[in-house]
N, C-alpha and C. Protein backbone atom coordinates (compact mmCIF):
# COMPACT_ATOMS: atom_id res chain seq x y z
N UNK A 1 0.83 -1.20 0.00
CA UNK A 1 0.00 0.00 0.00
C UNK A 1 0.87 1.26 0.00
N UNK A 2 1.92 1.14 0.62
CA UNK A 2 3.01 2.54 0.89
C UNK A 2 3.34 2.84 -0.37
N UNK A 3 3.60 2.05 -1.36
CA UNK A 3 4.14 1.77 -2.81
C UNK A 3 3.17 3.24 -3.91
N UNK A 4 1.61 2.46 -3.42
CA UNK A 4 0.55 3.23 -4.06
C UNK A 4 0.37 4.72 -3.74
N UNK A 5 1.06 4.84 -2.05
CA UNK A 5 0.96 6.19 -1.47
C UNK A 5 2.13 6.90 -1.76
N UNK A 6 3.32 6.56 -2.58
CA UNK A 6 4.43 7.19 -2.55
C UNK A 6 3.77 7.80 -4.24
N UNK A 7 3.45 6.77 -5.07
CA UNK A 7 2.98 7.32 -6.19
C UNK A 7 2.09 8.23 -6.23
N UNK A 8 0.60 8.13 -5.23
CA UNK A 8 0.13 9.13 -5.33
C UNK A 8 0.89 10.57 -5.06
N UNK A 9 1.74 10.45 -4.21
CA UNK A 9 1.90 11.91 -3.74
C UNK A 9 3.09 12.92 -4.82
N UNK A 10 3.92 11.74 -5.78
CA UNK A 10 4.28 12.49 -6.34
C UNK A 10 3.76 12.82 -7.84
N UNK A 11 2.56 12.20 -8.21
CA UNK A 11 1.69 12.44 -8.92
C UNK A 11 1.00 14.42 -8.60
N UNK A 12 0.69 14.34 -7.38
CA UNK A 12 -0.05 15.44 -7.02
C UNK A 12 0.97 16.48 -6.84
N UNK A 13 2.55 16.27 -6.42
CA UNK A 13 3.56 17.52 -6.68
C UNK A 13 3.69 17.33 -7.82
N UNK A 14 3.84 16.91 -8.93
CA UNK A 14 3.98 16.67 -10.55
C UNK A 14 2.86 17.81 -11.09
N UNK A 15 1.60 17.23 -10.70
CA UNK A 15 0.22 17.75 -11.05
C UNK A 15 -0.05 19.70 -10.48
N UNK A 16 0.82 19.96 -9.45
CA UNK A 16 0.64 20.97 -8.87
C UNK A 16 1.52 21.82 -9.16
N UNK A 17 2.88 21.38 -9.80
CA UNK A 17 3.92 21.82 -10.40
C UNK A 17 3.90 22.16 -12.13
N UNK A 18 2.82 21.63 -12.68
CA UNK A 18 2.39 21.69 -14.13
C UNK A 18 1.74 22.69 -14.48
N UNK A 19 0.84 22.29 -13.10
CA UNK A 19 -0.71 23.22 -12.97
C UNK A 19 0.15 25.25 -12.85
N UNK A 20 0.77 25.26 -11.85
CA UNK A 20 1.38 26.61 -11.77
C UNK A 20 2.10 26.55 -12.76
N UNK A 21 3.25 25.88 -13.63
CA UNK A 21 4.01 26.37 -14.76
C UNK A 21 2.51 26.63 -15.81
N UNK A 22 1.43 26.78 -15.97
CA UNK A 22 0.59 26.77 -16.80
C UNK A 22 -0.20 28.70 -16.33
N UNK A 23 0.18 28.62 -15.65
CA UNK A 23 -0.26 30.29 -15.00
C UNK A 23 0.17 31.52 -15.70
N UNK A 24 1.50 31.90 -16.23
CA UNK A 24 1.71 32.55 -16.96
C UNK A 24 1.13 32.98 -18.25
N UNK A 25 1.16 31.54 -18.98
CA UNK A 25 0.42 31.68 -20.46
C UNK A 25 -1.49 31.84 -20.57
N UNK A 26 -1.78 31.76 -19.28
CA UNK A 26 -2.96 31.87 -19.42
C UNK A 26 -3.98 33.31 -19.95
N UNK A 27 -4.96 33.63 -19.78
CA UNK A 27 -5.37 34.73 -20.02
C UNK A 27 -5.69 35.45 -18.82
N UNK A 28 -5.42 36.62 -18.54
CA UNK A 28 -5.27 37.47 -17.38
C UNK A 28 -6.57 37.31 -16.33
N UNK A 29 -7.65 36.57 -17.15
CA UNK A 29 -9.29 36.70 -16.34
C UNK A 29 -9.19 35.56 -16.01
N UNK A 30 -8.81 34.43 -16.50
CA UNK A 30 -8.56 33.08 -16.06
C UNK A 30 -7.46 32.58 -15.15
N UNK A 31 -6.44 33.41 -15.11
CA UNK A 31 -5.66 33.45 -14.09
C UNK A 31 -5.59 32.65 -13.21
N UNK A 32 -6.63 32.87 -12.50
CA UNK A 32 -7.66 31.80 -11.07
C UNK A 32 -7.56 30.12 -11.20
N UNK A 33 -7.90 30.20 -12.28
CA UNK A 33 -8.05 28.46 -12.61
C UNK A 33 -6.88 27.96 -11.85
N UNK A 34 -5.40 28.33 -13.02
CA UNK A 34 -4.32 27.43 -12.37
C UNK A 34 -3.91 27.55 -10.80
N UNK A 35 -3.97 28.59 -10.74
CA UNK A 35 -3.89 29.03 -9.25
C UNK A 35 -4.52 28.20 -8.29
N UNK A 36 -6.13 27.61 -8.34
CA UNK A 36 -6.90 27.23 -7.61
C UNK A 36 -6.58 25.60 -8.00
N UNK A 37 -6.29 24.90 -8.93
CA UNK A 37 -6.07 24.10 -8.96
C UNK A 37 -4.49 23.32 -8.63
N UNK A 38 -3.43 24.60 -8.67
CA UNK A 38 -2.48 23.95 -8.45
C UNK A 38 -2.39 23.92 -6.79
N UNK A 39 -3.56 24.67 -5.96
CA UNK A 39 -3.59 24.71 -4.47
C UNK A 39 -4.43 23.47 -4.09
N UNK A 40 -5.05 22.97 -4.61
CA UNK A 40 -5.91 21.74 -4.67
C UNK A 40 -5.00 20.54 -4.65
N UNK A 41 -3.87 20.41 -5.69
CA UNK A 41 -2.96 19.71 -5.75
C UNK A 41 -1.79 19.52 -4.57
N UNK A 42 -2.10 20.75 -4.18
CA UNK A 42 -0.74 20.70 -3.07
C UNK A 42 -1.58 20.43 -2.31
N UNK A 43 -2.41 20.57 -1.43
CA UNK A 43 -3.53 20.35 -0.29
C UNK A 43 -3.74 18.70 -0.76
N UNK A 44 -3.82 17.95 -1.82
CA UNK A 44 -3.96 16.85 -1.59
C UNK A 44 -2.59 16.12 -1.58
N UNK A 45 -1.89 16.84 -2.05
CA UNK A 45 -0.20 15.99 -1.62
C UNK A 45 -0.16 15.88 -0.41
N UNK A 46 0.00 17.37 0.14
CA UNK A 46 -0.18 17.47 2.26
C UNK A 46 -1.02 15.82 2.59
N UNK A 47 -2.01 15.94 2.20
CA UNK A 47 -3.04 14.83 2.80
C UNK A 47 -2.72 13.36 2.67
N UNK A 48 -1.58 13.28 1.11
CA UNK A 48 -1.24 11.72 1.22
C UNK A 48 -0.10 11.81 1.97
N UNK A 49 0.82 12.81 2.06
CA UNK A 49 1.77 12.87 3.22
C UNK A 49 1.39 12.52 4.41
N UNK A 50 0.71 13.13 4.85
CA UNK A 50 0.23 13.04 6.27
C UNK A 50 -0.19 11.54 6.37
N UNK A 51 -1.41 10.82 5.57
CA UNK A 51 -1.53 9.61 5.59
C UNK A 51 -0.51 8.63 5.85
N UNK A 52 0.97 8.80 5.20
CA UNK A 52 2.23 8.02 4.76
C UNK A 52 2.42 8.08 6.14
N UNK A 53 2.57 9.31 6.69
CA UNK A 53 3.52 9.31 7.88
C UNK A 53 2.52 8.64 8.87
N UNK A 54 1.48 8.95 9.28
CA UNK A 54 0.72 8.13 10.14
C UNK A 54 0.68 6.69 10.08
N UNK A 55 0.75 5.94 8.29
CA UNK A 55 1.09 4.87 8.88
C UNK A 55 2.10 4.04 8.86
N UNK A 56 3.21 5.14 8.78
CA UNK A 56 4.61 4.42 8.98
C UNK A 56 5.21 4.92 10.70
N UNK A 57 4.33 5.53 10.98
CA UNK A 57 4.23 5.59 12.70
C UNK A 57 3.54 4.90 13.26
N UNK A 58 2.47 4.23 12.76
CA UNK A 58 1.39 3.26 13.20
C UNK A 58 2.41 1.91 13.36
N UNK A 59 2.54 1.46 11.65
CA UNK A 59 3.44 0.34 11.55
C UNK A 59 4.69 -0.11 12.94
N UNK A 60 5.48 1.50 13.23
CA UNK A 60 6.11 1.22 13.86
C UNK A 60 6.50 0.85 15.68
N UNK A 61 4.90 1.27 15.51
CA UNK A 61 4.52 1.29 17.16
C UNK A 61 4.09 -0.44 17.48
């Protein structure tokens, strides 16, 4: 399962790192999009992090 959680999370810094290199070229009114989505991305990386570490602290107890 740790395997699946290491992939997710660098899927979502990949995804959140794309998402902001995509901010510049956008159009000045749309702006928002990448912005809001590349914060979505990082907020769900945080969350598989946090998961990882809880249960490789669980595991180890």
């Amino acid at each position: 399962m740790s395997d699946l959680n290491d992939r997710r999370l660098w899927f979502f810094v990949i995804a959140a790192a794309v998402s902001a290199a995509l901010t510049p070229p956008t159009p000045a009114d749309l702006r928002w999009v990448p912005i809001a989505i590349s914060c979505g991305y990082v907020l769900l990386a945080l969350l598989v992090a946090l998961d990882l570490w809880s249960r490789r602290r669980q595991d180890d107890a």
